[in-house]
PDB file of N, CA and C in Angstrom:
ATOM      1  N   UNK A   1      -3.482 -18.275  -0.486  1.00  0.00           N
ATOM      2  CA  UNK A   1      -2.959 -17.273   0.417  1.00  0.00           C
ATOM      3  C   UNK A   1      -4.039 -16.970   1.449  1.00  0.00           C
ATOM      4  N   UNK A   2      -3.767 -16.747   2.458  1.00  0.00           N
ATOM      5  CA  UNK A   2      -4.640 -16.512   4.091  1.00  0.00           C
ATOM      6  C   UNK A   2      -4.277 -15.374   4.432  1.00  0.00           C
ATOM      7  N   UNK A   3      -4.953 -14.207   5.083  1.00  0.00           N
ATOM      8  CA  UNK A   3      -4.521 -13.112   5.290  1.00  0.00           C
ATOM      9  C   UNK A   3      -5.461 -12.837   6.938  1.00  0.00           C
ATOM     10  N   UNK A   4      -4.284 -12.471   7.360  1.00  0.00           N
ATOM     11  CA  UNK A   4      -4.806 -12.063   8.964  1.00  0.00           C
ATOM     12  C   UNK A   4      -5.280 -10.396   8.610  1.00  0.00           C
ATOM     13  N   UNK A   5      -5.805 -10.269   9.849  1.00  0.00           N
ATOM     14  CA  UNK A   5      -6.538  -9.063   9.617  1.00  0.00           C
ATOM     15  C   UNK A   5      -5.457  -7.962   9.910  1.00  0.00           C
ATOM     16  N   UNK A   6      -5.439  -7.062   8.462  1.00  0.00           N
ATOM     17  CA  UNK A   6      -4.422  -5.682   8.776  1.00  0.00           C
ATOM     18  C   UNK A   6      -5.418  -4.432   9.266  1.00  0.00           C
ATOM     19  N   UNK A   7      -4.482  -3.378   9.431  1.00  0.00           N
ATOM     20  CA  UNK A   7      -5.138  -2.352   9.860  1.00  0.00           C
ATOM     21  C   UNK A   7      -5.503  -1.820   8.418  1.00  0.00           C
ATOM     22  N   UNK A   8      -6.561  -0.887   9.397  1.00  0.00           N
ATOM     23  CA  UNK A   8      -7.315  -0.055   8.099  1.00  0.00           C
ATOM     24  C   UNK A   8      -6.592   1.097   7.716  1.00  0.00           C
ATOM     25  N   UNK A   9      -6.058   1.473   6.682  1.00  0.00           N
ATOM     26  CA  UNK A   9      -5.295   2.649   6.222  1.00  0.00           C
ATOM     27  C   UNK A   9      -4.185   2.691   6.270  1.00  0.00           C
ATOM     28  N   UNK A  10      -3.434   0.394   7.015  1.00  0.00           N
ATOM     29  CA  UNK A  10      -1.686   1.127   6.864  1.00  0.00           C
ATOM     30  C   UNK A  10      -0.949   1.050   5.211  1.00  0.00           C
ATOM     31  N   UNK A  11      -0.581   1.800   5.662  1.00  0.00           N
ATOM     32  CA  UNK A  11       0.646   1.366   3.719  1.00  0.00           C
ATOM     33  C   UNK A  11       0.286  -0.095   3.681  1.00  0.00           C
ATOM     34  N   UNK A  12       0.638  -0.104   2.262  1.00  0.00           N
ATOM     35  CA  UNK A  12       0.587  -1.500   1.510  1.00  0.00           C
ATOM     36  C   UNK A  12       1.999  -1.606   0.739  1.00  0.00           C
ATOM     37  N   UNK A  13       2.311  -2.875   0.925  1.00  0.00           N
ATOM     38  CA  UNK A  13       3.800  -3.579  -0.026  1.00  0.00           C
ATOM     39  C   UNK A  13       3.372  -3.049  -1.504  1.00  0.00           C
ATOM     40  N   UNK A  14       4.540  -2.260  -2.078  1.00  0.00           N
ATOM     41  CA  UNK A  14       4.622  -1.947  -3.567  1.00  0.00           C
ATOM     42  C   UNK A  14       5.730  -2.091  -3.627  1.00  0.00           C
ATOM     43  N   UNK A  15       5.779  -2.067  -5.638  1.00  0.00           N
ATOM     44  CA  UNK A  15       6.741  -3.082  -6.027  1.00  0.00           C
ATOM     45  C   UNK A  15       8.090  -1.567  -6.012  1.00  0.00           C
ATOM     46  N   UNK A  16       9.479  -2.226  -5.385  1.00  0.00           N
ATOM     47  CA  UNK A  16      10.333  -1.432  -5.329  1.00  0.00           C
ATOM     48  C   UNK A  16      10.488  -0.841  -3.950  1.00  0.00           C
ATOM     49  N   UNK A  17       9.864  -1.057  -3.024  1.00  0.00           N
ATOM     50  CA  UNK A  17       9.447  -0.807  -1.304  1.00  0.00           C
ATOM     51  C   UNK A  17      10.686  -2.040  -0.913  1.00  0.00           C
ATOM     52  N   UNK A  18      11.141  -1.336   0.108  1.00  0.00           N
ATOM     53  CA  UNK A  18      11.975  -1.842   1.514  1.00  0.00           C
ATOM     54  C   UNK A  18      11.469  -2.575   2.362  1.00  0.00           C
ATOM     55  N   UNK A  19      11.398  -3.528   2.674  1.00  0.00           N
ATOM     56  CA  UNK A  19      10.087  -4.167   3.564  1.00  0.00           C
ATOM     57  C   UNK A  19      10.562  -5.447   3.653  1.00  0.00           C
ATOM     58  N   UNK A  20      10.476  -4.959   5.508  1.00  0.00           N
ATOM     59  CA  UNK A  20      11.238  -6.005   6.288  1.00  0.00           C
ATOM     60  C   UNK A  20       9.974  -6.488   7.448  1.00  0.00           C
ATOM     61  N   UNK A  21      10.636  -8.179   7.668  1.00  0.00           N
ATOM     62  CA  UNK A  21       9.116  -8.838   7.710  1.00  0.00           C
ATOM     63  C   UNK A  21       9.778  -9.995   8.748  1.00  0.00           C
ATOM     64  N   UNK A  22       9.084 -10.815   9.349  1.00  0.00           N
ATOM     65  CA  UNK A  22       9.447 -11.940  10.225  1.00  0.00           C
ATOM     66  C   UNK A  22       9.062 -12.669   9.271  1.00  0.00           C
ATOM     67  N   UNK A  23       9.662 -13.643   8.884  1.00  0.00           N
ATOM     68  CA  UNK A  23       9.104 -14.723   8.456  1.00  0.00           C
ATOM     69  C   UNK A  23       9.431 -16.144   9.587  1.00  0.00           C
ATOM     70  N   UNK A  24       8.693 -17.542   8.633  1.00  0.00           N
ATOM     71  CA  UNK A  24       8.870 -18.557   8.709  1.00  0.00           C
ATOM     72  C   UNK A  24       8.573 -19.164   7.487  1.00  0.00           C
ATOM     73  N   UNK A  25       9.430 -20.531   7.119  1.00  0.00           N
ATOM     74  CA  UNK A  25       9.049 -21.214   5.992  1.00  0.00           C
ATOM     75  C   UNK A  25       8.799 -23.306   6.345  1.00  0.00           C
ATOM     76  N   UNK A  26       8.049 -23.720   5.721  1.00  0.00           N
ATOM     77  CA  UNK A  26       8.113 -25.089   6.478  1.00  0.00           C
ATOM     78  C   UNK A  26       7.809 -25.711   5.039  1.00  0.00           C
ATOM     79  N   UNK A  27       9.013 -26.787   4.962  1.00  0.00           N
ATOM     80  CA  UNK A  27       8.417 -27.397   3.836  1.00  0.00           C
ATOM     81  C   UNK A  27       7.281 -28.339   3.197  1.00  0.00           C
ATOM     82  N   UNK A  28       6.677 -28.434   2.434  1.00  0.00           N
ATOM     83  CA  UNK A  28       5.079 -29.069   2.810  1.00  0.00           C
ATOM     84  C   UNK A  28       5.105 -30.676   2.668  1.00  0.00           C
ATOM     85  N   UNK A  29       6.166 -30.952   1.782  1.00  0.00           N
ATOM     86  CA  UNK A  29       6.640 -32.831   1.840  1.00  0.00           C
ATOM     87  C   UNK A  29       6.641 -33.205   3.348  1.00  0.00           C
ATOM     88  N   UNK A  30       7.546 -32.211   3.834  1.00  0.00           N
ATOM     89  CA  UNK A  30       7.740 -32.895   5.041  1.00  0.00           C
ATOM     90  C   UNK A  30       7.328 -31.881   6.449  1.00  0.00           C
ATOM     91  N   UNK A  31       6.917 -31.131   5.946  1.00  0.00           N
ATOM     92  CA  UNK A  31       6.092 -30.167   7.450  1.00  0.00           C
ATOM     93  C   UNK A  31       7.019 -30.006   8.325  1.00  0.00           C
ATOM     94  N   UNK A  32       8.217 -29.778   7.645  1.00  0.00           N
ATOM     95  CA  UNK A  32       9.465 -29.321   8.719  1.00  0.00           C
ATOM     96  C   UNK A  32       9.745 -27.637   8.488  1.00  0.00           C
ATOM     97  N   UNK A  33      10.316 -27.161   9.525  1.00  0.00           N
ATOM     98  CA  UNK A  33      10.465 -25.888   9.787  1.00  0.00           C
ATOM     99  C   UNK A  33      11.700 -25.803   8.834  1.00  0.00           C
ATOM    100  N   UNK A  34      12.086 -25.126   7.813  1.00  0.00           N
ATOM    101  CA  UNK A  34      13.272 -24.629   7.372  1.00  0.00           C
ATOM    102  C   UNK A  34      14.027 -23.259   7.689  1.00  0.00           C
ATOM    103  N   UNK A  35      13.097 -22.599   7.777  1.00  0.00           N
ATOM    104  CA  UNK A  35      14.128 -21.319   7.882  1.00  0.00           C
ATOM    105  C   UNK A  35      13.440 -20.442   9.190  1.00  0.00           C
ATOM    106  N   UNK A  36      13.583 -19.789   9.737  1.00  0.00           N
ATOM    107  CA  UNK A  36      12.491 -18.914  10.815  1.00  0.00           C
ATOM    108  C   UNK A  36      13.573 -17.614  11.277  1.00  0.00           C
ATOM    109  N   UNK A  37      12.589 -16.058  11.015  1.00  0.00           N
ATOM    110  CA  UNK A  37      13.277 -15.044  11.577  1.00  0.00           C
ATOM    111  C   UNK A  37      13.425 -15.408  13.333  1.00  0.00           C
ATOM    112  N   UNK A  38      12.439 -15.971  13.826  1.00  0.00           N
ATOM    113  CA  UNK A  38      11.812 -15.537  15.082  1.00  0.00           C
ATOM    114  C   UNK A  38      13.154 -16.902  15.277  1.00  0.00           C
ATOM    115  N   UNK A  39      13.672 -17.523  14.848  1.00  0.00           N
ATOM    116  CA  UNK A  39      14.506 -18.192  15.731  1.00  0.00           C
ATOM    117  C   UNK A  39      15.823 -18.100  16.795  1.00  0.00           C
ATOM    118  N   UNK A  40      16.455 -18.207  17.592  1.00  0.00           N
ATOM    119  CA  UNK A  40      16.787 -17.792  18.470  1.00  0.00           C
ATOM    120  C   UNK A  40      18.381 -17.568  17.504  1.00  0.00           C
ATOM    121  N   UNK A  41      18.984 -16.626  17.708  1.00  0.00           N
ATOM    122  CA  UNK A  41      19.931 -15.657  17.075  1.00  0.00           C
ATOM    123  C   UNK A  41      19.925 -14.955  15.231  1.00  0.00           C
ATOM    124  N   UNK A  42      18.447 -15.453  15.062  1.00  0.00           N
ATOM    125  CA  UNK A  42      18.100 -14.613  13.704  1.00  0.00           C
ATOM    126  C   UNK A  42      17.130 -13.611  14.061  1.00  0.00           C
ATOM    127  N   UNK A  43      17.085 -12.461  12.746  1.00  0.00           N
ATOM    128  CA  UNK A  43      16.561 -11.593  13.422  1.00  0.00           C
ATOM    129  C   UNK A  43      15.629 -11.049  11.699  1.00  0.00           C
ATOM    130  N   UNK A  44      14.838 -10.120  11.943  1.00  0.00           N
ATOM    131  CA  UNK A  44      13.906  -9.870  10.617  1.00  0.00           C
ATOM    132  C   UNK A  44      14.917 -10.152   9.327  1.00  0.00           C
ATOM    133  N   UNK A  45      14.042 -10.016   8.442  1.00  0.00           N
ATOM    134  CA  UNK A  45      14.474 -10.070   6.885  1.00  0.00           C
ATOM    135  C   UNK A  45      14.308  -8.876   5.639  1.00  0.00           C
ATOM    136  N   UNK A  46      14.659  -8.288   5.405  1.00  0.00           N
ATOM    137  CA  UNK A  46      14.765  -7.233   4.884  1.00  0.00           C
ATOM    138  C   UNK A  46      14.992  -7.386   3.370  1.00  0.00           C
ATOM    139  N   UNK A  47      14.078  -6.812   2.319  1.00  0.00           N
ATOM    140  CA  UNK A  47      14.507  -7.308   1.291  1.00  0.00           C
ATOM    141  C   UNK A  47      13.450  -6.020   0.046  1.00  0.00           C
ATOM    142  N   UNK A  48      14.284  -5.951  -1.111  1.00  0.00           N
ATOM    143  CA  UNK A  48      13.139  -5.065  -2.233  1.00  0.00           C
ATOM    144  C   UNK A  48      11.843  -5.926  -2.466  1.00  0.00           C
ATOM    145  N   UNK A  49      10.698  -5.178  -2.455  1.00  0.00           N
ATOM    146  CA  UNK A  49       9.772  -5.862  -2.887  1.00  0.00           C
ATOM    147  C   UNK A  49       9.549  -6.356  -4.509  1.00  0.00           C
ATOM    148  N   UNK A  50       8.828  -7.067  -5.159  1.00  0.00           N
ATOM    149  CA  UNK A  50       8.997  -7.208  -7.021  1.00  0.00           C
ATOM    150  C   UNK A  50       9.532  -7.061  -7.463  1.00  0.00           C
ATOM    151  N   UNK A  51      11.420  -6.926  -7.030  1.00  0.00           N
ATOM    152  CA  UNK A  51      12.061  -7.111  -8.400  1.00  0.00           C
ATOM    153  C   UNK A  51      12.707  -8.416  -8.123  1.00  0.00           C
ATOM    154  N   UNK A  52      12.444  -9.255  -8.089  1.00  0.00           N
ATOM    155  CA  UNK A  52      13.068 -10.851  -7.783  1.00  0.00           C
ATOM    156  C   UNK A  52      14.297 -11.259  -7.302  1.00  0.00           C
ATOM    157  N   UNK A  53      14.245 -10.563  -6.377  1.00  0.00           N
ATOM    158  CA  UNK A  53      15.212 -11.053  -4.640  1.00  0.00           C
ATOM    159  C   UNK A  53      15.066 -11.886  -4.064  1.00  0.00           C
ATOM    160  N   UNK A  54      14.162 -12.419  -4.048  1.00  0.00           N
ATOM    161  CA  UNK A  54      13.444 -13.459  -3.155  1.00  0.00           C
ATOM    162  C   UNK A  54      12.901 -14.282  -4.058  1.00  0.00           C
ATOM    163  N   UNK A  55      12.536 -15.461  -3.705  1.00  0.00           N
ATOM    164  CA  UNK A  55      11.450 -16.400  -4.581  1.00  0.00           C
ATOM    165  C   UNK A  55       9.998 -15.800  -5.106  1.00  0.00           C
ATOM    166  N   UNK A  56      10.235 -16.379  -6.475  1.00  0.00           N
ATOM    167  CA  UNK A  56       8.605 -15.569  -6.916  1.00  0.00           C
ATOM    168  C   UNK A  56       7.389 -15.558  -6.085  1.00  0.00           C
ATOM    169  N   UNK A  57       6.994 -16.660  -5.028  1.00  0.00           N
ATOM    170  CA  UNK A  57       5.766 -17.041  -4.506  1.00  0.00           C
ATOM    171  C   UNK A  57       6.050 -15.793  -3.466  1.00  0.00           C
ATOM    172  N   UNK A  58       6.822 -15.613  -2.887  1.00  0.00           N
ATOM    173  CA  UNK A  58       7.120 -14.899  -1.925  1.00  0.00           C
ATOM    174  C   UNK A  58       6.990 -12.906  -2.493  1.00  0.00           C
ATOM    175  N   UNK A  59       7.750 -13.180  -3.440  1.00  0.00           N
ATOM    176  CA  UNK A  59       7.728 -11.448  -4.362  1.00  0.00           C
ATOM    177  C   UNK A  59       6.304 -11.053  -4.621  1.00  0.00           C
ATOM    178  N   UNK A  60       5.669 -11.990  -5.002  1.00  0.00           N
ATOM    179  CA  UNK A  60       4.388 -11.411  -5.839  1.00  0.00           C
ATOM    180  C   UNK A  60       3.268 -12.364  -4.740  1.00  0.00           C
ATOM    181  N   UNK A  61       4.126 -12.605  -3.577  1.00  0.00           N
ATOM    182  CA  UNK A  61       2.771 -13.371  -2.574  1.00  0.00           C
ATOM    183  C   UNK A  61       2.462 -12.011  -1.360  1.00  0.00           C
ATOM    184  N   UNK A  62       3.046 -10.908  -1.178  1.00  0.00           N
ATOM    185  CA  UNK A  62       3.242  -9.921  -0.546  1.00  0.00           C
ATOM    186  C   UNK A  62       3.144  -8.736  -1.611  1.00  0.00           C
ATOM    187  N   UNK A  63       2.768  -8.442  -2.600  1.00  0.00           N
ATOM    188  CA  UNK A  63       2.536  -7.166  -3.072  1.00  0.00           C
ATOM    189  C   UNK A  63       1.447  -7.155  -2.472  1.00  0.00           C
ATOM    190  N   UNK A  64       1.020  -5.831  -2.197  1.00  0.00           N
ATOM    191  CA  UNK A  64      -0.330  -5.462  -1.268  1.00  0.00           C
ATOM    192  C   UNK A  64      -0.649  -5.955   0.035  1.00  0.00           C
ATOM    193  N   UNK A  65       0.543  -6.277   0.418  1.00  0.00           N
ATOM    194  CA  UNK A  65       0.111  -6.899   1.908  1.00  0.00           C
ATOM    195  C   UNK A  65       0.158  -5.157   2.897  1.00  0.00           C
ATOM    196  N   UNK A  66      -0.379  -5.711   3.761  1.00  0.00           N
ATOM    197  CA  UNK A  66      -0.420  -4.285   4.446  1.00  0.00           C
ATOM    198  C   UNK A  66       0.460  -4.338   6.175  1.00  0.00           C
ATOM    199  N   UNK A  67       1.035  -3.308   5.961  1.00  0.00           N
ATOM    200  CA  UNK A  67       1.826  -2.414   7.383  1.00  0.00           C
ATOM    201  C   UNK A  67       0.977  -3.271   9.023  1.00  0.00           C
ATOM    202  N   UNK A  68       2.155  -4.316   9.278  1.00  0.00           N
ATOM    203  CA  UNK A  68       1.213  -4.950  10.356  1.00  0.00           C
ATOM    204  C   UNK A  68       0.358  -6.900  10.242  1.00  0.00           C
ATOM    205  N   UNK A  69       0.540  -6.603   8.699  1.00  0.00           N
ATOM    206  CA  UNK A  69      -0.220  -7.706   7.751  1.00  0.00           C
ATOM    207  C   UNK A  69       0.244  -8.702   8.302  1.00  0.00           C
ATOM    208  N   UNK A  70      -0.107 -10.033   8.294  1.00  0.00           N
ATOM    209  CA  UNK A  70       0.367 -11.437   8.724  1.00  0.00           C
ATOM    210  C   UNK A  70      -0.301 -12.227   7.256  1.00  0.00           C
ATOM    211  N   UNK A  71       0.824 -12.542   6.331  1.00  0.00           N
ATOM    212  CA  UNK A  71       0.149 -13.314   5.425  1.00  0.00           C
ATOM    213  C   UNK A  71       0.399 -14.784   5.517  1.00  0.00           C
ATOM    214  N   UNK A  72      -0.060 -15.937   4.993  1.00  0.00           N
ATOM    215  CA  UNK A  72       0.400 -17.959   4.911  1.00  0.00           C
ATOM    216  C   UNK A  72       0.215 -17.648   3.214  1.00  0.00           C
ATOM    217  N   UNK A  73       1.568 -17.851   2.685  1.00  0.00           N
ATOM    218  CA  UNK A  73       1.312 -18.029   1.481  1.00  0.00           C
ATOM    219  C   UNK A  73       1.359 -19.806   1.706  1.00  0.00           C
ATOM    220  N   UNK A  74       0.498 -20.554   0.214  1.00  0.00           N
ATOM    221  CA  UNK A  74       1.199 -21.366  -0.194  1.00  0.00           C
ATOM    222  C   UNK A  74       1.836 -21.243  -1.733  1.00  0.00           C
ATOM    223  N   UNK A  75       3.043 -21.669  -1.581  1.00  0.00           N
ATOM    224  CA  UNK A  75       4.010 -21.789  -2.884  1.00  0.00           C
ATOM    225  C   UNK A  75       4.360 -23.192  -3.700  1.00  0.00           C
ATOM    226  N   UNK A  76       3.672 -23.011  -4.879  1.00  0.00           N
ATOM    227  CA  UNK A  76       4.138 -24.929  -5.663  1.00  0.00           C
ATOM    228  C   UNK A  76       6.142 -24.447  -6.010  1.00  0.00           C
ATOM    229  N   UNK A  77       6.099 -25.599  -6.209  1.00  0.00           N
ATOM    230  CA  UNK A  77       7.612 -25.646  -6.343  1.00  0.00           C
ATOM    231  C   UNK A  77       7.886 -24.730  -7.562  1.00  0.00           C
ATOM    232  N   UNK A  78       7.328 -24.679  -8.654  1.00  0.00           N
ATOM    233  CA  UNK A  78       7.912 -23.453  -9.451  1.00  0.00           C
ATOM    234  C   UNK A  78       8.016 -21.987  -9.286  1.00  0.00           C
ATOM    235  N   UNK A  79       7.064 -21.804  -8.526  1.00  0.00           N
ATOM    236  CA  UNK A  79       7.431 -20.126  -7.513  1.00  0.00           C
ATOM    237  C   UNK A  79       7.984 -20.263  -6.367  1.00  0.00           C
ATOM    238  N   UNK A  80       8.738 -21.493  -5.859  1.00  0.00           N
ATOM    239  CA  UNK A  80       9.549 -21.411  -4.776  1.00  0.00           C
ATOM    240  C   UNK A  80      11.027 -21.878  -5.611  1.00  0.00           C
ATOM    241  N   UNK A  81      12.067 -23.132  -5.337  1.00  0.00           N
ATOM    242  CA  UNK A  81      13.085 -23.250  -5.560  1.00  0.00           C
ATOM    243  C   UNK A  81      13.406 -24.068  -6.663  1.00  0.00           C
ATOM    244  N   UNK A  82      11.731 -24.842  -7.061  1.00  0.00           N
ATOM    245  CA  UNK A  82      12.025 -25.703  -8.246  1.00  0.00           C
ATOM    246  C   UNK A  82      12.358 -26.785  -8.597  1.00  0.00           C
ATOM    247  N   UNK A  83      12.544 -27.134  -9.453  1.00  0.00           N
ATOM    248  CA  UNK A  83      13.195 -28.509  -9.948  1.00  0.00           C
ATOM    249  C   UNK A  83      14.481 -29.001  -9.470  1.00  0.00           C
ATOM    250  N   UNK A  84      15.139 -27.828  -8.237  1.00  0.00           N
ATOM    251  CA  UNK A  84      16.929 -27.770  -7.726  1.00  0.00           C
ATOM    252  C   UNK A  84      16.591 -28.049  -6.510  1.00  0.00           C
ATOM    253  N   UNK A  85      15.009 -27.619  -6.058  1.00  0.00           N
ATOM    254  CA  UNK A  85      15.012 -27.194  -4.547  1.00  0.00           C
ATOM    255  C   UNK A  85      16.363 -26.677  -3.779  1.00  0.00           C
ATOM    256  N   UNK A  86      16.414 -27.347  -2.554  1.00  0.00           N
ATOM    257  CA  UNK A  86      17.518 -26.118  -1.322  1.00  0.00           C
ATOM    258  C   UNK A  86      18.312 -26.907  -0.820  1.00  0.00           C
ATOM    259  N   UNK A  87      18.463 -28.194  -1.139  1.00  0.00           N
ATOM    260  CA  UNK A  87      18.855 -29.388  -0.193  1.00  0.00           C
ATOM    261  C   UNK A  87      19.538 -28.782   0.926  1.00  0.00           C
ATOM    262  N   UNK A  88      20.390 -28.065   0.726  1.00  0.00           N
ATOM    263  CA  UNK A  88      20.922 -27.352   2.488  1.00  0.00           C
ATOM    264  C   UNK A  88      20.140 -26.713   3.581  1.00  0.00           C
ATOM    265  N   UNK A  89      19.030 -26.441   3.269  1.00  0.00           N
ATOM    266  CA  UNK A  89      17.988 -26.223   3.906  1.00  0.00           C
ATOM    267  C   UNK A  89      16.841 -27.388   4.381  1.00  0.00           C
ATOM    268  N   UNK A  90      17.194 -28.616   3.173  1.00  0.00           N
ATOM    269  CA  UNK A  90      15.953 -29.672   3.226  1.00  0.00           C
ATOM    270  C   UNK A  90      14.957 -29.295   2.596  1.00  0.00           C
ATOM    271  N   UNK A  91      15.251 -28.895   1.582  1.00  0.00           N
ATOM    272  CA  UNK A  91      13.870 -28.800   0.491  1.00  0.00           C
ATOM    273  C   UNK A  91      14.318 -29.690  -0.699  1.00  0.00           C
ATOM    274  N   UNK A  92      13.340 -30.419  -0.904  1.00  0.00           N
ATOM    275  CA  UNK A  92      14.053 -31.079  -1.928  1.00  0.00           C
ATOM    276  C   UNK A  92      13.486 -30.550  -3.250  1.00  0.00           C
ATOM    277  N   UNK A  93      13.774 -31.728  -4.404  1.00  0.00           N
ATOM    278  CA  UNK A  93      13.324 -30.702  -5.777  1.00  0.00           C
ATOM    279  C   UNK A  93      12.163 -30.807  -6.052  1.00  0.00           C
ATOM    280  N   UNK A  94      11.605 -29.724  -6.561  1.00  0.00           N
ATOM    281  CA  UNK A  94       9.766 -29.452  -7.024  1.00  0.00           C
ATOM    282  C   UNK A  94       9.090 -29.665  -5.407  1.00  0.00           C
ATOM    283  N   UNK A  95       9.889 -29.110  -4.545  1.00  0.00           N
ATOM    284  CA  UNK A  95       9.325 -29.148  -3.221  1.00  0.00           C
ATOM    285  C   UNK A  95       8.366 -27.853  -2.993  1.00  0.00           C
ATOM    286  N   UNK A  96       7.325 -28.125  -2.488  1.00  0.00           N
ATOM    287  CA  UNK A  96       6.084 -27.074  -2.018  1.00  0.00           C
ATOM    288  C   UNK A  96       6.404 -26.481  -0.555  1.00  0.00           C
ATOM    289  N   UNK A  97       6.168 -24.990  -0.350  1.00  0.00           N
ATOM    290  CA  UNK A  97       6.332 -24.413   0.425  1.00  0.00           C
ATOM    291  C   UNK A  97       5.127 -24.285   1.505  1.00  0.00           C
ATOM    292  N   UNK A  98       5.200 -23.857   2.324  1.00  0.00           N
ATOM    293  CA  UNK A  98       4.483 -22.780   3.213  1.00  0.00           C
ATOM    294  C   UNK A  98       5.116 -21.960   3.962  1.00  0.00           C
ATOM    295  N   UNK A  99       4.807 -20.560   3.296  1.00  0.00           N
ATOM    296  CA  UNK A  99       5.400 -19.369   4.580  1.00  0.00           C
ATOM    297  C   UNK A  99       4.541 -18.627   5.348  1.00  0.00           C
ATOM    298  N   UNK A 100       4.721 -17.829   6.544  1.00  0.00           N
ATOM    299  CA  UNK A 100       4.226 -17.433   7.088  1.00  0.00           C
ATOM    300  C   UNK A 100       4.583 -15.813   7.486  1.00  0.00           C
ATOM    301  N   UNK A 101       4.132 -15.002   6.744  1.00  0.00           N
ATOM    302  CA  UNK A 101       5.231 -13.538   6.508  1.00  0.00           C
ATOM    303  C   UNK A 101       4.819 -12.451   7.130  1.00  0.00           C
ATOM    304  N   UNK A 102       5.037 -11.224   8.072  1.00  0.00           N
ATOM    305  CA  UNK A 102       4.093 -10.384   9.039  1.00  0.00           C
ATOM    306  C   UNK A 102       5.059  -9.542   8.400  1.00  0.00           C
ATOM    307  N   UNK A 103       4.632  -8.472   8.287  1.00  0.00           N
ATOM    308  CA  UNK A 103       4.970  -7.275   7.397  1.00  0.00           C
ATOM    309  C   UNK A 103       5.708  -6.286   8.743  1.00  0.00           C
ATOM    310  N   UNK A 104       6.458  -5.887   8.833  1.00  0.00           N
ATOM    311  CA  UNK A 104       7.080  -5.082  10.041  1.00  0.00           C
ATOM    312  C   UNK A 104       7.350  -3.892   9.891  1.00  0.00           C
ATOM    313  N   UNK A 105       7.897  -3.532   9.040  1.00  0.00           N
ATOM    314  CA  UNK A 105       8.215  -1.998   8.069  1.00  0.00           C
ATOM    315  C   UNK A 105       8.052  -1.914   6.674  1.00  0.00           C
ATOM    316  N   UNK A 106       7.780  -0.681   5.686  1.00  0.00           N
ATOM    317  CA  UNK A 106       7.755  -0.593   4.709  1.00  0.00           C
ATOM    318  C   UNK A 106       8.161   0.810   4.271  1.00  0.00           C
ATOM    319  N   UNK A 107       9.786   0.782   3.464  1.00  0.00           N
ATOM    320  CA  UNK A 107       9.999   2.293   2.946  1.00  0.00           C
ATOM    321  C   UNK A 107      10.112   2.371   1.745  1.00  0.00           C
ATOM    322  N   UNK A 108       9.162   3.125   1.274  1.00  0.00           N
ATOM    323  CA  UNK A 108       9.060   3.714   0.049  1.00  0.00           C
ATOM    324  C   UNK A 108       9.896   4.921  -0.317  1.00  0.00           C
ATOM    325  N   UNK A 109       9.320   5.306  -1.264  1.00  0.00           N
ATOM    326  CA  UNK A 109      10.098   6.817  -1.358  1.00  0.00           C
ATOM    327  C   UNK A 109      10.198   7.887  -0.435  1.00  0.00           C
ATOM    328  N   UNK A 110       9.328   7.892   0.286  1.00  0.00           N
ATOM    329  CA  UNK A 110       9.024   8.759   1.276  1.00  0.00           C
ATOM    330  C   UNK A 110       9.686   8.018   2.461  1.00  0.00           C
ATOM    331  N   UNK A 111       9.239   8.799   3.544  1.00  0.00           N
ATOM    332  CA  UNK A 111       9.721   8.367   4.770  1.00  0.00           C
ATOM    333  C   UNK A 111       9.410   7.129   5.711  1.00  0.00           C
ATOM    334  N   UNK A 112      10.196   6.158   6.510  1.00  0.00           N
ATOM    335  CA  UNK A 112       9.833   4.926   6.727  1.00  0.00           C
ATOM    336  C   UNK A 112       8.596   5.059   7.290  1.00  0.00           C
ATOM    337  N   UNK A 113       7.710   3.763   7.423  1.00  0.00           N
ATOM    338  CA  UNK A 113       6.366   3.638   7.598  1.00  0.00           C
ATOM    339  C   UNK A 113       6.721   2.552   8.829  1.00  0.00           C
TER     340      UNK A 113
END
């Protein structure tokens, strides 16, 4: 995992937080782009943090990321899609990830951040 520089003192991703993020994902067999918020008629991604909504590499690759954060996870195929991979996407099986995830909002119990 690579972490761009966050600010000092913003909230951090906890588990059960609202937290909506730009991503991108590219698969690492083939260094192709699969999925991207920033692409032209998609828009952020919004999702619970740690309770497994998302792929594990991704759930537990963003706890503690921070308000602003730009993280590159890399994901082996068992914390991404596995032994099934995505084929509709072009991932194939036990396919390795790379994402690229910028933290945009985060609501906790309290009021949005």
């Amino acid at each position: 995992m690579t972490v761009a520089a966050a600010p000092d003192g913003a909230p951090l991703v906890a588990k059960g937080d609202t937290v909506t993020v730009h991503a991108t994902g590219i698969v690492q067999e083939t260094d192709k782009k699969f999925w991207s918020t920033k692409d032209p008629g998609q828009k952020p991604f919004t999702y619970q943090a740690g309770v497994g909504g998302v792929i594990t590499g991704w759930d537990q690759g963003l706890l503690g990321a921070a308000l602003g954060e730009t993280r590159k996870l890399d994901i082996p195929a068992p914390e991404g899609y596995g032994a099934r991979g995505f084929p509709a996407w072009g991932i194939p099986p036990n396919g390795g990830l790379f994402f690229e995830i910028e933290v945009l909002s985060i609501k906790g119990k309290g009021p949005e951040l």
